[in-house]
Protein backbone atom coordinates (compact mmCIF):
# COMPACT_ATOMS: atom_id res chain seq x y z
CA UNK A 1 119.89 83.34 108.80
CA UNK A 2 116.71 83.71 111.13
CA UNK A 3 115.61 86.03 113.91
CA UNK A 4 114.36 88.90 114.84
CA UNK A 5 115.86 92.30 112.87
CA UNK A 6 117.57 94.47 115.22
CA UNK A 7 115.26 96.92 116.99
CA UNK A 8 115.98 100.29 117.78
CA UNK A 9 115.55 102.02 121.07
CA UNK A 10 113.66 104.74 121.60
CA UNK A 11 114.24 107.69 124.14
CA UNK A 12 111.00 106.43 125.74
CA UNK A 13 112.84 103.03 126.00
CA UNK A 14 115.60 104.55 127.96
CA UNK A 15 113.06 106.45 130.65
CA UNK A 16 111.76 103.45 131.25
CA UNK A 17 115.48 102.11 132.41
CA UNK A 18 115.99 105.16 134.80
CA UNK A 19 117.71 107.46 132.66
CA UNK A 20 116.58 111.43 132.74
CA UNK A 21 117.02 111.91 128.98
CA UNK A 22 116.10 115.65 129.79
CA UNK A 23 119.24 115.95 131.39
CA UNK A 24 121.30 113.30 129.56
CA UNK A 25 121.75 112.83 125.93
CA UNK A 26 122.48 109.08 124.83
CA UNK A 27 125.52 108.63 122.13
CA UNK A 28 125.59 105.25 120.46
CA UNK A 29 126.80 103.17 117.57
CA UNK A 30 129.23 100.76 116.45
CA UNK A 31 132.28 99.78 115.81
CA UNK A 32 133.54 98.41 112.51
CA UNK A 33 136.52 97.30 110.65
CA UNK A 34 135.47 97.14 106.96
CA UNK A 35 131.96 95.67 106.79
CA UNK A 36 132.42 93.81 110.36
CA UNK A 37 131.51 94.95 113.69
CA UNK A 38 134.47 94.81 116.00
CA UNK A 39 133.65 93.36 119.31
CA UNK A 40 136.00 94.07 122.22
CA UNK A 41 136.94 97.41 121.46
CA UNK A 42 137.63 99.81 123.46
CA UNK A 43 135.49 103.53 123.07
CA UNK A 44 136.56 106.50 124.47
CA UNK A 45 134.22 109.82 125.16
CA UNK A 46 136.01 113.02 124.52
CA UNK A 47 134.89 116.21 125.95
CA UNK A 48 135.02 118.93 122.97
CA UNK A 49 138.81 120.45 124.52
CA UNK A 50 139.74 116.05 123.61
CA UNK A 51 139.57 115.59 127.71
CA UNK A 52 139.17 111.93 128.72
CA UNK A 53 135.60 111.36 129.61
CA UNK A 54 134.70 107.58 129.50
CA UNK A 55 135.63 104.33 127.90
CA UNK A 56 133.09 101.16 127.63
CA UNK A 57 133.90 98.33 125.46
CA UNK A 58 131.93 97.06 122.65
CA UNK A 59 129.10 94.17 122.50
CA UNK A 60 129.60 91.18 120.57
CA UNK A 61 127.97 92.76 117.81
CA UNK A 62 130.29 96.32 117.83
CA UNK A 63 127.91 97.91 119.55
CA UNK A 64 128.75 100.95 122.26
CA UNK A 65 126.58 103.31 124.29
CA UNK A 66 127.26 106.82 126.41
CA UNK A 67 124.93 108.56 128.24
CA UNK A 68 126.56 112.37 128.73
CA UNK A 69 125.62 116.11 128.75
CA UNK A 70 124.76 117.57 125.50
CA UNK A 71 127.31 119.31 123.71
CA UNK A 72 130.14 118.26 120.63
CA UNK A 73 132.20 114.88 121.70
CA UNK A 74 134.50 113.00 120.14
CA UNK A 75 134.38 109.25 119.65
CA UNK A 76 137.83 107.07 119.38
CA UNK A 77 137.54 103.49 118.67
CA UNK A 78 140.95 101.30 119.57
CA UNK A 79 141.62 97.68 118.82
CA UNK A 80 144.47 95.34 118.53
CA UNK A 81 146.27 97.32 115.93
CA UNK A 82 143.70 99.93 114.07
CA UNK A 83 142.01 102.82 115.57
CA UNK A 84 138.87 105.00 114.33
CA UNK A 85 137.74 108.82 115.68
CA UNK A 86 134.30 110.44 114.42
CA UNK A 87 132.59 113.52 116.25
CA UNK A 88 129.13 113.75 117.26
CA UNK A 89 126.59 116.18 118.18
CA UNK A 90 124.61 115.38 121.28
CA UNK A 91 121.34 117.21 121.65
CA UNK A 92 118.47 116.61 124.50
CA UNK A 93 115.58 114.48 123.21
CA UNK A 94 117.73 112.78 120.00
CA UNK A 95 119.96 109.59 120.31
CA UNK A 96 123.15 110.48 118.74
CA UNK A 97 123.93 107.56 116.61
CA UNK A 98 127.90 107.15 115.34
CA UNK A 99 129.43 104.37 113.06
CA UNK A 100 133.42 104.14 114.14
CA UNK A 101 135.26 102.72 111.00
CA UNK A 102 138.19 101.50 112.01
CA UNK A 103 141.52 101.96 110.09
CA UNK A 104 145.23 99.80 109.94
């Protein structure tokens, strides 16, 4: 397989989109079911009392991002019959970064 290796962003690469990361922390990861990515899931933000806070779907590749205050959040991953939950830390000036395993 060729091409370039994935590249990760930076917090510099996200100021340059618009985003005050001194206000907002950014939360990201993926989605997997075994050793796959899952693409097409659905991942939901909880607040740290388990309050709805936001749902995006995942890339083609698994791949999910927030942008949110910082504080403790939960992360729950739901597909076509399996569902995942992890908690992260988010912290001003770190990306939070959160693999979602997904389980039957």
């Amino acid at each position: 397989m060729c091409g370039a290796p994935a590249q990760e962003r930076t917090l510099s690469d996200y100021e340059r989109e618009g985003i005050d990361v001194a206000k907002e922390t950014v939360i990201e990861g993926t989605v997997t079911k075994g050793s796959e990515p899952v693409a097409g899931a659905f991942v939901r933000l909880l607040d740290g009392t388990g309050e709805f806070t936001a749902e995006v779907v995942t890339s083609a590749t698994g791949q999910f991002r927030f942008f949110a205050a910082p504080g403790s959040w939960t992360l729950r991953a739901l597909a076509p019959g399996a569902t995942g939950e992890v908690s992260v830390e988010a912290q001003l000036g770190r990306i939070a970064t959160a693999e979602v395993s997904l389980a039957a």
